[in-house]
C-alpha atoms as a PDB file:
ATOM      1  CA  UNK A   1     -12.868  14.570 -38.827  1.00  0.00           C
ATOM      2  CA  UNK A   2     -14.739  14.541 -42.179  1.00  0.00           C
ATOM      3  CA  UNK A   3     -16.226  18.320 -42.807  1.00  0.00           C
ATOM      4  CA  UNK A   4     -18.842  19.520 -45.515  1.00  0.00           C
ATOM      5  CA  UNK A   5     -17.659  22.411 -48.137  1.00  0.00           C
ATOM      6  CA  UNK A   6     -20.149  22.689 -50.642  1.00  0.00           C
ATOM      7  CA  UNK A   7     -23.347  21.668 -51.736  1.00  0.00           C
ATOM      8  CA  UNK A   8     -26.338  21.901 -53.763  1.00  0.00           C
ATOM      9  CA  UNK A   9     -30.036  21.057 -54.572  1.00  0.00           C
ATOM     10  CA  UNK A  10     -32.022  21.260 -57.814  1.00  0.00           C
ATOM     11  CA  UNK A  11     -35.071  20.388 -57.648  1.00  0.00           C
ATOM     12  CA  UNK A  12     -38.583  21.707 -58.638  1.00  0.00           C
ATOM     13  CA  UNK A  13     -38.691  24.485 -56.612  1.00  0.00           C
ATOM     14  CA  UNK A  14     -35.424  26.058 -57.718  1.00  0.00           C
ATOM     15  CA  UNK A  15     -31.876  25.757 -58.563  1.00  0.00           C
ATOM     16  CA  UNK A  16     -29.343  25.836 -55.577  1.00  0.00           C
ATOM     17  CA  UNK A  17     -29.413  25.117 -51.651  1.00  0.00           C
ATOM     18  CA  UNK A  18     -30.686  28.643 -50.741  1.00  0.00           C
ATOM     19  CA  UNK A  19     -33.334  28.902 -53.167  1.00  0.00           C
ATOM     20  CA  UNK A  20     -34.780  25.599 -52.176  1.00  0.00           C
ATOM     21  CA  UNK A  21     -34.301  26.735 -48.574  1.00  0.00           C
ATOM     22  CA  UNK A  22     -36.264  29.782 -49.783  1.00  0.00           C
ATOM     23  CA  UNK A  23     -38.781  27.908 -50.988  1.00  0.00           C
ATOM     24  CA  UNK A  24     -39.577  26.009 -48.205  1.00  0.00           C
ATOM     25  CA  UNK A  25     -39.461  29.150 -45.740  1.00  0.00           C
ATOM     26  CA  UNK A  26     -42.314  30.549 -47.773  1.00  0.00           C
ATOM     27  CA  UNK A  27     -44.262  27.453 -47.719  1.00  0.00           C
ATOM     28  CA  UNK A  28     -43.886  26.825 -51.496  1.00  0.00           C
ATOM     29  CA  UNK A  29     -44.229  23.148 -52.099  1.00  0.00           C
ATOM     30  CA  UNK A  30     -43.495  21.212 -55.125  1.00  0.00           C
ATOM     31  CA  UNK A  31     -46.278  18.985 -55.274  1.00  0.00           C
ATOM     32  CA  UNK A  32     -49.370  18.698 -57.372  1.00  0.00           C
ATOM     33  CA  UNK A  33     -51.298  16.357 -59.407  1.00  0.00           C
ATOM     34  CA  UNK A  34     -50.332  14.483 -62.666  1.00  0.00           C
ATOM     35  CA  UNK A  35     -52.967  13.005 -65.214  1.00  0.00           C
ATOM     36  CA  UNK A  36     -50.821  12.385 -68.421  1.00  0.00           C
ATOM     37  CA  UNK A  37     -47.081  12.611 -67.472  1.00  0.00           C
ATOM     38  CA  UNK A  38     -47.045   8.895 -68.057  1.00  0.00           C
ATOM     39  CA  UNK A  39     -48.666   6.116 -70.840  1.00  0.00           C
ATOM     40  CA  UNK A  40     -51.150   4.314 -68.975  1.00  0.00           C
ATOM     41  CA  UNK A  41     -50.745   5.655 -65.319  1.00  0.00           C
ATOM     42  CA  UNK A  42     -53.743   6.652 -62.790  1.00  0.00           C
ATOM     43  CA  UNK A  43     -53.377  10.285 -61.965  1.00  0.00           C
ATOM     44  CA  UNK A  44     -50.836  11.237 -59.206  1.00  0.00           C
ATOM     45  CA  UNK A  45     -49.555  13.780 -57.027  1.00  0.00           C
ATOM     46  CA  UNK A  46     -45.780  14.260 -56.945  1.00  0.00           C
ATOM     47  CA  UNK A  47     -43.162  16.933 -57.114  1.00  0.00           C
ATOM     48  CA  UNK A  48     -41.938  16.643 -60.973  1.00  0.00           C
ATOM     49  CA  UNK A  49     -39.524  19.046 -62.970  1.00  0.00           C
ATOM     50  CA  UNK A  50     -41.660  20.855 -65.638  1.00  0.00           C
ATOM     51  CA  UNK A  51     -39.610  19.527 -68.372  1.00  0.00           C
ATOM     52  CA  UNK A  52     -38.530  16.179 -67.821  1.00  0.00           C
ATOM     53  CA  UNK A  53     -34.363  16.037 -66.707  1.00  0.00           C
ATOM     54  CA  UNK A  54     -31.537  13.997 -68.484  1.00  0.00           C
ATOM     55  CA  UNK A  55     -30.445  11.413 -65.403  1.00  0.00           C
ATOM     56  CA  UNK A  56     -26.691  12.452 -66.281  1.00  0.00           C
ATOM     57  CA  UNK A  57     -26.930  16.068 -67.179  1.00  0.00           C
ATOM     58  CA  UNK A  58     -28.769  17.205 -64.231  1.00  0.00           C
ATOM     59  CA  UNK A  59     -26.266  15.499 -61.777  1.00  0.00           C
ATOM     60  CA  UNK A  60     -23.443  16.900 -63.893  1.00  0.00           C
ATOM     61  CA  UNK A  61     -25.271  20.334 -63.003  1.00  0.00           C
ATOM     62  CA  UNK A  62     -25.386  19.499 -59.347  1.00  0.00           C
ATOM     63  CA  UNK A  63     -22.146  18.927 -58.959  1.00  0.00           C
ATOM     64  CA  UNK A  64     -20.772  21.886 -60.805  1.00  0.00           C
ATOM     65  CA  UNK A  65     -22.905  24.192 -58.601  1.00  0.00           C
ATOM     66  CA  UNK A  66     -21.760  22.779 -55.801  1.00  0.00           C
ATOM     67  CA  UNK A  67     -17.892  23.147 -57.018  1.00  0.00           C
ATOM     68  CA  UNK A  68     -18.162  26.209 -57.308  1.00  0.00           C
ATOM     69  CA  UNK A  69     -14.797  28.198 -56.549  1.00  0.00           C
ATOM     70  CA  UNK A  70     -13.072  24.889 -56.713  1.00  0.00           C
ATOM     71  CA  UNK A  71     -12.790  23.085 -60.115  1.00  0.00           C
ATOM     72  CA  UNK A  72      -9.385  21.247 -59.557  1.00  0.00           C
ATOM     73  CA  UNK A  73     -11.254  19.290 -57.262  1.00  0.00           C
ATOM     74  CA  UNK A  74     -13.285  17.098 -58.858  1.00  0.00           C
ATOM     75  CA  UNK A  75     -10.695  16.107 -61.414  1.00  0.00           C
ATOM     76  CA  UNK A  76      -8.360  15.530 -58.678  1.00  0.00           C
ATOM     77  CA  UNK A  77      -7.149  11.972 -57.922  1.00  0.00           C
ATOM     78  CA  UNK A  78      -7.898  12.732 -54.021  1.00  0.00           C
ATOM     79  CA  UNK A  79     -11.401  12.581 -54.882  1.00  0.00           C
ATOM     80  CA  UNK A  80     -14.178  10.008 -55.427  1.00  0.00           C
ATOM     81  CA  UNK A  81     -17.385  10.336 -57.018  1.00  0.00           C
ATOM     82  CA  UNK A  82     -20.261   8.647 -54.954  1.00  0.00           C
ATOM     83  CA  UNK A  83     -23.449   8.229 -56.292  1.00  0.00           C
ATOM     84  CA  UNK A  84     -26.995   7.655 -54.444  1.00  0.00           C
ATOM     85  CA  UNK A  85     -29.288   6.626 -56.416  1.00  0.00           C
ATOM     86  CA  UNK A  86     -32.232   4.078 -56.442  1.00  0.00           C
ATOM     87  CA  UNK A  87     -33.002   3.554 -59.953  1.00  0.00           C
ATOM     88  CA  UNK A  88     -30.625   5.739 -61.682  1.00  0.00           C
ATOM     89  CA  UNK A  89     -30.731   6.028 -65.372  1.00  0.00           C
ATOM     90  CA  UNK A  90     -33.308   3.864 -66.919  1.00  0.00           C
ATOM     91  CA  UNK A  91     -32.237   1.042 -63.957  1.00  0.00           C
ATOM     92  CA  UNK A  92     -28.883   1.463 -64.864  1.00  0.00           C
ATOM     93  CA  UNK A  93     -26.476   2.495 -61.845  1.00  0.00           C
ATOM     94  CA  UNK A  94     -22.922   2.143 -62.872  1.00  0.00           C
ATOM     95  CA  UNK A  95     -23.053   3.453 -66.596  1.00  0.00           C
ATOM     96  CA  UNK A  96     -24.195   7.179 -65.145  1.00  0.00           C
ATOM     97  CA  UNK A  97     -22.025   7.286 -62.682  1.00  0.00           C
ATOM     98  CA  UNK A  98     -18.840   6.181 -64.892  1.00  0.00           C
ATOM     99  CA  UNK A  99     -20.230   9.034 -66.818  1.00  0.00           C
ATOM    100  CA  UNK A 100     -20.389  11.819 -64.216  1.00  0.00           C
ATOM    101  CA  UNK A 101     -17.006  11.252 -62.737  1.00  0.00           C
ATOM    102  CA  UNK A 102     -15.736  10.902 -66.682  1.00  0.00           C
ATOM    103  CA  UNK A 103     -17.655  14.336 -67.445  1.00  0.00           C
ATOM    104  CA  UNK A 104     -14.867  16.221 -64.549  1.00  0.00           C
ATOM    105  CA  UNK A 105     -11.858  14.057 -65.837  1.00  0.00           C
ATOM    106  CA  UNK A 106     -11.752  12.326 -62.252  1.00  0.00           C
ATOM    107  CA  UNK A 107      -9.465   9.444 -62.808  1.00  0.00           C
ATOM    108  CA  UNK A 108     -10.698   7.120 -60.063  1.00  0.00           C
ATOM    109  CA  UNK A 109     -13.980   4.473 -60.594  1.00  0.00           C
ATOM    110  CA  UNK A 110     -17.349   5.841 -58.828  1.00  0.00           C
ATOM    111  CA  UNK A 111     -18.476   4.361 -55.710  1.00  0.00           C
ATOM    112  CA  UNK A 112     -21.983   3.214 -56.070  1.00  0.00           C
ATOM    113  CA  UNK A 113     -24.916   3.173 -53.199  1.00  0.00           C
ATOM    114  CA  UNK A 114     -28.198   2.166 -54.260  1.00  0.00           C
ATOM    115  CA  UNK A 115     -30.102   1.128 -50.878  1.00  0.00           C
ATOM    116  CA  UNK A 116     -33.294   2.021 -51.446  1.00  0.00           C
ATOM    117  CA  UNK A 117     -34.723   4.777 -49.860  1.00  0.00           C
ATOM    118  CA  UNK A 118     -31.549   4.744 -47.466  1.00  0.00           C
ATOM    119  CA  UNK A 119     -29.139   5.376 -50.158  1.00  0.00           C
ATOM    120  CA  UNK A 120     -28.258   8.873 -49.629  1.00  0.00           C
ATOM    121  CA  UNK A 121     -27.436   8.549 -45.513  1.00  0.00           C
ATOM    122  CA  UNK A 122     -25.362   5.793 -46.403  1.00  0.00           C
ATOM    123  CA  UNK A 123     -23.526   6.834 -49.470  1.00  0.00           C
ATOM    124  CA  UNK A 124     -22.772  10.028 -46.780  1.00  0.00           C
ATOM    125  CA  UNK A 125     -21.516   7.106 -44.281  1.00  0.00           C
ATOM    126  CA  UNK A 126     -19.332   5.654 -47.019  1.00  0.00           C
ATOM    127  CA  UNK A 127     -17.810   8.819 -47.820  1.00  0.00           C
ATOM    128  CA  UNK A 128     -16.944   9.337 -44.168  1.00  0.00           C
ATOM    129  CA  UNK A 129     -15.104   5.744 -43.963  1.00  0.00           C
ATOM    130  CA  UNK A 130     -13.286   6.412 -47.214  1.00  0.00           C
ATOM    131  CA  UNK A 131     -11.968   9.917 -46.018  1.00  0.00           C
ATOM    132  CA  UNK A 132     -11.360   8.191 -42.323  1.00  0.00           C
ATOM    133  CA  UNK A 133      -9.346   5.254 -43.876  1.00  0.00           C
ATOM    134  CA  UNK A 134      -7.245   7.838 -45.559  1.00  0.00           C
ATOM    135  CA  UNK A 135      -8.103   6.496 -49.056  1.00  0.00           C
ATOM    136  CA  UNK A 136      -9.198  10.085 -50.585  1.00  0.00           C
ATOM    137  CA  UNK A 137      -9.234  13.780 -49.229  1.00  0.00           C
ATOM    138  CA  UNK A 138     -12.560  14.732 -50.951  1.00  0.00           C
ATOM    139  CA  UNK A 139     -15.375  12.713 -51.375  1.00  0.00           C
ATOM    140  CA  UNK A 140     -18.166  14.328 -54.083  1.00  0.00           C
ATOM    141  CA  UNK A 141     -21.503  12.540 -53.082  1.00  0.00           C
ATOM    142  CA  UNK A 142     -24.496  13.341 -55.726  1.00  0.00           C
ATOM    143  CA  UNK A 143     -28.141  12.156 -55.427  1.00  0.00           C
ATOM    144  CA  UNK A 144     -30.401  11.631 -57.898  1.00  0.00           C
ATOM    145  CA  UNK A 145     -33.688  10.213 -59.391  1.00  0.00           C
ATOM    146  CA  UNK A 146     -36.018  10.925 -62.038  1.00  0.00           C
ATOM    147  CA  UNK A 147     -39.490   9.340 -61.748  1.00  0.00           C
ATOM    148  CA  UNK A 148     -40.937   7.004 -64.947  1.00  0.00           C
ATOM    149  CA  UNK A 149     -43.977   5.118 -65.430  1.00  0.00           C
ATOM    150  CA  UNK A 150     -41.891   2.116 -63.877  1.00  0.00           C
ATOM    151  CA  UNK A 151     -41.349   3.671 -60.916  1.00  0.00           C
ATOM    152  CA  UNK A 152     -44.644   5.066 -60.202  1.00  0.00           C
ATOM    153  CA  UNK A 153     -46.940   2.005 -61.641  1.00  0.00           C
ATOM    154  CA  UNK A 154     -44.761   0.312 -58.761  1.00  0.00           C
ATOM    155  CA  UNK A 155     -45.346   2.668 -55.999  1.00  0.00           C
ATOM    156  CA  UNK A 156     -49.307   2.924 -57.055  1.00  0.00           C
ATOM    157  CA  UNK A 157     -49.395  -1.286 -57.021  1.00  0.00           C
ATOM    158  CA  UNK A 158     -48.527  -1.294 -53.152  1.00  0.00           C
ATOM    159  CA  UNK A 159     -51.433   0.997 -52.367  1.00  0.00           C
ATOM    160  CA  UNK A 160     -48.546   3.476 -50.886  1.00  0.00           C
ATOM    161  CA  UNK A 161     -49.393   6.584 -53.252  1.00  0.00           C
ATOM    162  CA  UNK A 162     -51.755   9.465 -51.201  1.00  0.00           C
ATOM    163  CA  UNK A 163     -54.128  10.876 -53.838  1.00  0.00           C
ATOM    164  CA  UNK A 164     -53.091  14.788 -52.331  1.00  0.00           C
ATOM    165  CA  UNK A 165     -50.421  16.303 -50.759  1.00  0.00           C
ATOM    166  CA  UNK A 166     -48.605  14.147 -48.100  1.00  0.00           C
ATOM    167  CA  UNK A 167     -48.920  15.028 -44.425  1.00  0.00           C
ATOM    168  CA  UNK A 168     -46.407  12.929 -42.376  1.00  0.00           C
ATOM    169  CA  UNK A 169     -47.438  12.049 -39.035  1.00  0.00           C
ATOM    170  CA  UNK A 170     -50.541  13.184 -39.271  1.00  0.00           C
ATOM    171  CA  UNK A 171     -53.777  10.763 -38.261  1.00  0.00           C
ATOM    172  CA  UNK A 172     -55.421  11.401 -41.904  1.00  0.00           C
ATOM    173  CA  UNK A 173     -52.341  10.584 -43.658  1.00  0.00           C
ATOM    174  CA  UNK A 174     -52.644   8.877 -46.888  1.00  0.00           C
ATOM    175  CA  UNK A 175     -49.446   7.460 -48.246  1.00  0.00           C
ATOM    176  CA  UNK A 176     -46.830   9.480 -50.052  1.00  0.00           C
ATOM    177  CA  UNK A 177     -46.090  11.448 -52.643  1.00  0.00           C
ATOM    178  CA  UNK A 178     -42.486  10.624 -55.302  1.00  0.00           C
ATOM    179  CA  UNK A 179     -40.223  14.062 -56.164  1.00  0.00           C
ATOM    180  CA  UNK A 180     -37.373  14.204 -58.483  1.00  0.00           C
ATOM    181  CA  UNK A 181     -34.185  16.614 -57.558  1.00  0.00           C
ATOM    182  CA  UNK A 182     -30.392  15.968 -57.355  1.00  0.00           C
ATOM    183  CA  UNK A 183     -28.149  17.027 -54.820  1.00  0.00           C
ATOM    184  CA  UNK A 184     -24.645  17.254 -54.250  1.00  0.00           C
ATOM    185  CA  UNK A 185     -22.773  17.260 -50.671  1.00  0.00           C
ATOM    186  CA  UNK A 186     -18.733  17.290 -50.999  1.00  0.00           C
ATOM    187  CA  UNK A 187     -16.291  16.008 -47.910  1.00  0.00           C
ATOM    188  CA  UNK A 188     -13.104  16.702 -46.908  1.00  0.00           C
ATOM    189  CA  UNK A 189     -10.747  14.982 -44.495  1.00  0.00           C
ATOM    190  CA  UNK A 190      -9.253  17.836 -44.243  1.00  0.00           C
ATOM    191  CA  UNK A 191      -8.973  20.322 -41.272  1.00  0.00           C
ATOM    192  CA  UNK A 192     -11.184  23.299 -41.244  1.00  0.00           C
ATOM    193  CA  UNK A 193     -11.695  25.921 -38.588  1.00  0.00           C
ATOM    194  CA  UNK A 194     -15.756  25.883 -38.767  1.00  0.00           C
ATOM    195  CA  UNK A 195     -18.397  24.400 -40.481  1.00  0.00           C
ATOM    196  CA  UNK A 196     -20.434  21.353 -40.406  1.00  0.00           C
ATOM    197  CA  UNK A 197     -19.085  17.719 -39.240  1.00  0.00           C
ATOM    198  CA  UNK A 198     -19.997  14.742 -40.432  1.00  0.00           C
ATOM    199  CA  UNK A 199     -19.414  13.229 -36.253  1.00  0.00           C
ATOM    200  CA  UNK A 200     -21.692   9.955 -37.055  1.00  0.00           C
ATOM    201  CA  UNK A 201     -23.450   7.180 -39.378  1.00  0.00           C
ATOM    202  CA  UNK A 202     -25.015   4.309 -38.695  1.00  0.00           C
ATOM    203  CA  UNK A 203     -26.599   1.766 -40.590  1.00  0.00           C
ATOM    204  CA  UNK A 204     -28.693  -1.219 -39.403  1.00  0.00           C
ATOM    205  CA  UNK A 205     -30.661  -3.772 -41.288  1.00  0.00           C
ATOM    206  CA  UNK A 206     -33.269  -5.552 -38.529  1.00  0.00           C
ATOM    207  CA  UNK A 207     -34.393  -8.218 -40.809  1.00  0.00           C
ATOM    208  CA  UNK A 208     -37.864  -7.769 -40.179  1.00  0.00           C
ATOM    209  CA  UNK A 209     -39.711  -7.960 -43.822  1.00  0.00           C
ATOM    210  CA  UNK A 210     -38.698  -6.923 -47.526  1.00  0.00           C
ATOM    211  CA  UNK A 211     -40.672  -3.460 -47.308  1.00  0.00           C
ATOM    212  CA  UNK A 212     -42.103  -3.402 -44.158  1.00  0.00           C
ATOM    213  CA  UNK A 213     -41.272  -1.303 -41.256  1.00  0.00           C
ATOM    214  CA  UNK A 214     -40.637  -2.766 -37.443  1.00  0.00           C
ATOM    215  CA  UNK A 215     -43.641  -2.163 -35.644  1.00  0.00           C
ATOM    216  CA  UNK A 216     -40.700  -1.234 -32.775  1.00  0.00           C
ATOM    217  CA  UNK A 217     -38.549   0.983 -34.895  1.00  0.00           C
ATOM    218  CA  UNK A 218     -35.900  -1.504 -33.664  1.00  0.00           C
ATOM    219  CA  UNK A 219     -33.322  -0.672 -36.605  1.00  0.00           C
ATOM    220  CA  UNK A 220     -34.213   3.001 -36.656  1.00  0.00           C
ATOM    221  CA  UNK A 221     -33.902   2.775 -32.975  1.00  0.00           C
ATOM    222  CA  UNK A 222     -30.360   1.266 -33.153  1.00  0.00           C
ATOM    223  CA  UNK A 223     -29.290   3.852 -35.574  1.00  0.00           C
ATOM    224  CA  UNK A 224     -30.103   6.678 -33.433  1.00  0.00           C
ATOM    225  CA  UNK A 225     -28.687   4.890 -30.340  1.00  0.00           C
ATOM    226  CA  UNK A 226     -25.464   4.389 -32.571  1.00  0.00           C
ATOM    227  CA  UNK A 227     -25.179   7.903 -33.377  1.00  0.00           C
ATOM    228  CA  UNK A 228     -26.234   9.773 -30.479  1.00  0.00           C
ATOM    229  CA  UNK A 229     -22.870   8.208 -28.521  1.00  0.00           C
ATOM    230  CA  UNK A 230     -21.111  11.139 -26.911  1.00  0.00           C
ATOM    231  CA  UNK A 231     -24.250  13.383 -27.379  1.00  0.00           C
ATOM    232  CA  UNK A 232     -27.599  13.495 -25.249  1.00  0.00           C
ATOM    233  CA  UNK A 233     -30.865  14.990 -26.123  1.00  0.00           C
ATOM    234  CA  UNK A 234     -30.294  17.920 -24.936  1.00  0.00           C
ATOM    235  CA  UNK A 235     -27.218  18.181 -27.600  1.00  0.00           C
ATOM    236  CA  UNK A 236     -29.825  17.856 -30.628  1.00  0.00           C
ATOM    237  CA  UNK A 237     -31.350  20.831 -31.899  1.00  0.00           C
ATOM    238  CA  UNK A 238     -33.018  19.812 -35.138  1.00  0.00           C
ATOM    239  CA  UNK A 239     -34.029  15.832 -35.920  1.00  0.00           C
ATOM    240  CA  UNK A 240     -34.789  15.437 -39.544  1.00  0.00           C
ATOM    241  CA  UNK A 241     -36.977  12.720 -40.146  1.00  0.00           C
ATOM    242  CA  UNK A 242     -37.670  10.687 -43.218  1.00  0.00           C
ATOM    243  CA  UNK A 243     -41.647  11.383 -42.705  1.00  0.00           C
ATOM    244  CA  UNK A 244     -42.640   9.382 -46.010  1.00  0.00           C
ATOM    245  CA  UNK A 245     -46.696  10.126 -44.301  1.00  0.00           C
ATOM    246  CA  UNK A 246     -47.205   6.376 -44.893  1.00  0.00           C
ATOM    247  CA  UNK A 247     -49.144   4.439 -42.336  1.00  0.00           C
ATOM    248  CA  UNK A 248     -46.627   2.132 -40.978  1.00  0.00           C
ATOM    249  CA  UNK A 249     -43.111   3.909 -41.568  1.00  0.00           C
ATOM    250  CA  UNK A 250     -44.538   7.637 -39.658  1.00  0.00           C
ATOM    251  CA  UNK A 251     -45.245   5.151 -36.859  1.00  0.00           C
ATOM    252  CA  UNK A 252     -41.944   3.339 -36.550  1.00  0.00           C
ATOM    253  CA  UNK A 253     -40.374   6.549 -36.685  1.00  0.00           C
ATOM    254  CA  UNK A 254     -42.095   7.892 -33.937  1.00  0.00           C
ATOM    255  CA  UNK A 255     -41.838   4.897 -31.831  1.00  0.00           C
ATOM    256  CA  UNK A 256     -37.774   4.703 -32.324  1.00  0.00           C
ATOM    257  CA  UNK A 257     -37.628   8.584 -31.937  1.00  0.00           C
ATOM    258  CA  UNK A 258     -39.530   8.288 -28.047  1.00  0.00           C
ATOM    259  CA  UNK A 259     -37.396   5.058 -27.258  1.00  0.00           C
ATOM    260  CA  UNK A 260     -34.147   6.793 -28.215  1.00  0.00           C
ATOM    261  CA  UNK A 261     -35.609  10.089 -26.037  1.00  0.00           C
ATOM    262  CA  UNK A 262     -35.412  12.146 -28.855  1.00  0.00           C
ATOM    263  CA  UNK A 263     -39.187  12.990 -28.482  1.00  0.00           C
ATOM    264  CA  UNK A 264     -39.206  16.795 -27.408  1.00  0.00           C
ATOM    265  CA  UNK A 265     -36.300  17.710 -30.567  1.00  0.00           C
ATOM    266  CA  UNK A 266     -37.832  19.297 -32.958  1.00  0.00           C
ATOM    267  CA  UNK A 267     -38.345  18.142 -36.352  1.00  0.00           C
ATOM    268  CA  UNK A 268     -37.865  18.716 -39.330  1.00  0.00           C
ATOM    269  CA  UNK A 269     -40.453  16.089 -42.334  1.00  0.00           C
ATOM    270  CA  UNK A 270     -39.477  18.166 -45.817  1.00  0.00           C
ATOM    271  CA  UNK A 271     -41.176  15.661 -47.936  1.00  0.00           C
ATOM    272  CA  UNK A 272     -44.268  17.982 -48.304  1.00  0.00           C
ATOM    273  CA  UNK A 273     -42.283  20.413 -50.088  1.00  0.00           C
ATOM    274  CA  UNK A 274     -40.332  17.445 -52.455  1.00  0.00           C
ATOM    275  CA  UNK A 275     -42.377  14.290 -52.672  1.00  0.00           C
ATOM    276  CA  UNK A 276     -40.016  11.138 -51.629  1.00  0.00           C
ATOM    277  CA  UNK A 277     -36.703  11.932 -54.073  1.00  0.00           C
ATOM    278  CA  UNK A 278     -35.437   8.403 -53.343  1.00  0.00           C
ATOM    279  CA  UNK A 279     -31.858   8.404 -53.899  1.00  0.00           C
ATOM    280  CA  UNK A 280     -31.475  12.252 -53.637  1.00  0.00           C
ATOM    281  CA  UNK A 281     -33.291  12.622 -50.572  1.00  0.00           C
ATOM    282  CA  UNK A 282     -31.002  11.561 -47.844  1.00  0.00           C
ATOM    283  CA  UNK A 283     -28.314  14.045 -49.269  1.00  0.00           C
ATOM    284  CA  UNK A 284     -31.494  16.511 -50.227  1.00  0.00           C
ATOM    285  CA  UNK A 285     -32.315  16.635 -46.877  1.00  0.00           C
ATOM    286  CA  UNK A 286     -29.014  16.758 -44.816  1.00  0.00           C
ATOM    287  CA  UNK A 287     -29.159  19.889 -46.807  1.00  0.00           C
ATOM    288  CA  UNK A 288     -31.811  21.774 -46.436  1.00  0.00           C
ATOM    289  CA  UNK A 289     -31.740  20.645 -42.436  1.00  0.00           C
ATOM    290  CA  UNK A 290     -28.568  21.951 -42.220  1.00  0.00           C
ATOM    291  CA  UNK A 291     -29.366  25.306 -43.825  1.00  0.00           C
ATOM    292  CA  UNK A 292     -32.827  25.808 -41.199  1.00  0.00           C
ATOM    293  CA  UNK A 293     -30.099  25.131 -38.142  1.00  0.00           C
ATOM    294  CA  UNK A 294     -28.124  27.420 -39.447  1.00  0.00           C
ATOM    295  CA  UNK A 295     -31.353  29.779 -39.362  1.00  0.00           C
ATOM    296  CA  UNK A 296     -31.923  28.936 -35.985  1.00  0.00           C
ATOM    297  CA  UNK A 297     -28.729  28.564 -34.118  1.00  0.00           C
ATOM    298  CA  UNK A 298     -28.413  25.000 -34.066  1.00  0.00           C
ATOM    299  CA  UNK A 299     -25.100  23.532 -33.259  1.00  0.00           C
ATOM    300  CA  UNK A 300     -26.218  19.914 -34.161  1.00  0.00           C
ATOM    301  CA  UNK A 301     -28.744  18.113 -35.346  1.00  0.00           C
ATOM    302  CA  UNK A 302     -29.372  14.497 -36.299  1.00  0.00           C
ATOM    303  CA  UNK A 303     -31.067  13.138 -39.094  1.00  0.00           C
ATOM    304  CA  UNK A 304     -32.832   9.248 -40.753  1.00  0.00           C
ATOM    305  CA  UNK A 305     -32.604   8.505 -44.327  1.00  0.00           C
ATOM    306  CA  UNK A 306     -34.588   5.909 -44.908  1.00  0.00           C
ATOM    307  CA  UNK A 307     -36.119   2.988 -42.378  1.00  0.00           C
ATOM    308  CA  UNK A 308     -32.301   2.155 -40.635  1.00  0.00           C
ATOM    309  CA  UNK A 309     -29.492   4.837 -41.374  1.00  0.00           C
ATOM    310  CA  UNK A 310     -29.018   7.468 -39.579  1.00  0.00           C
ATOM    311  CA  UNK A 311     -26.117  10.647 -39.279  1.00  0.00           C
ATOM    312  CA  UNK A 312     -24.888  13.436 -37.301  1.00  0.00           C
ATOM    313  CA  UNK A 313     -23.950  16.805 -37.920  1.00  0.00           C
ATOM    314  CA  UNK A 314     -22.443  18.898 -35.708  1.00  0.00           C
ATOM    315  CA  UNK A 315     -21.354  23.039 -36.652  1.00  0.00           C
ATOM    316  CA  UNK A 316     -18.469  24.172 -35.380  1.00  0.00           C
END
């Protein structure tokens, strides 16, 4: 049994889970167009911090927010520090997150998941085998990216930027929109009375092509297949989807949510509120969906990160 005791999300639209739940309750979104935040970049539309965030700092502020209460924790040697990320600091991945665990005196080496736009689900999915095989009691997983000319130039050369505000699954969707934010999920293998569970992960790679979707969904579908064992539809009352709003991924998804039956679950596409956070949104959104079950009554809910991972939560 692998439970969740704290969290928290920084992002553009505020500091801490409930203000960024807040925020998207009111309809608040993050997004909005950029002419000069970067040396020789076409305007874009993304979900930036005003002032632009330290890669290490702001994680290091996740984390303590999310600690809150608990500061032995993180310096305990029953923890590990995981971090998602998909270009973390300037491209470097294991510097940062040497730093971060350094920063709380935790004595054991950072785990490191940088998947793409997959790499929060699955850094959640290696937390849960870690706690499972008994190697750690707490598992700290932080998520993080700040955009850069890089990253952006990149994203505008594959024609997948939308020139206004993303609208997954919609007909006159355009592409999407990047967001910067860090967030911060902790684990525990140990017993609690109520609260989330972390019940199931799965991660598939279909082999189909270096960035493009399956035209089936097939490893989406096999992730929700996966994950849905010992649950039916009828179990699932919240499916948060990655809903990047580009052509070909909003289609997959929807073709892998109707073959895995999922199709009358609601759902929950937050990226209109954040941009695409990369290697914070998988934990980002786990999050904030989450929080809206809560809201509602929702016992369980399951949830993509990326094209092929997939977890889910269950309150108890």
């Amino acid at each position: 049994m692998v439970y969740c005791i704290g969290h928290n999300v920084i992002s553009p639209l505020g500091e801490g889970s409930q203000a960024n739940l807040e925020a998207v309750r009111a309809g608040r979104s993050g997004l909005r167009m950029y002419d000069h935040r970067f040396a020789n970049v076409e305007p874009f539309c993304a979900s930036l911090f005003d002032e632009p965030q330290a890669f290490v700092p702001l994680c290091i502020r996740s984390v303590e927010m999310a600690v809150s209460g608990q500061p032995a924790l993180v310096s305990s040697k029953d923890t590990v520090f995981i971090l998602s990320t998909t270009k973390g600091d300037n491209l470097d991945l294991w510097t940062p997150a040497t730093a971060i665990a350094e920063h709380f005196g935790n004595p054991n080496p950072p785990v490191v998941v940088s998947n793409a736009c997959t790499s929060g689900v699955c850094a959640q999915i290696t937390a849960k085998r870690l706690l499972e095989a008994g190697k750690y009691k707490y598992a700290v997983v932080v998520g993080c990216d700040i955009q850069s000319r890089f990253i952006v130039s990149g994203f505008q050369s594959f024609k997948a930027l939308s020139p206004e505000p993303c609208r997954p699954f919609s007909p006159e969707r355009q592409g999407l929109n990047l967001g910067e934010a860090a967030a911060t999920i902790i684990y525990t293998a140990e017993p609690k009375s109520r609260g989330w569970r972390l019940v199931a992960g799965s991660i598939h790679n279909d082999a189909n092509h270096l960035s493009a979707p399956s035209r089936t969904g097939e490893g989406a579908f096999q992730c929700l297949t996966d994950v849905m064992v010992g649950a039916s539809p009828a179990d699932i009352g919240l499916l948060g989807v990655h809903g990047t709003a580009t052509l070909y991924n909003d289609a997959m998804e929807q073709t892998a949510i109707e073959r895995a039956g999922l199709q009358q679950v609601p759902v929950s596409a937050l990226k209109p509120f954040f941009g695409h956070t990369m290697g914070a949104a998988g934990v980002l959104e786990t999050i904030l969906c989450m929080l809206q079950a809560e809201r509602s009554f929702v016992k369980m809910l399951s949830g993509f990160g990326g094209v092929n991972a997939a977890i889910r939560m269950q309150c108890e």
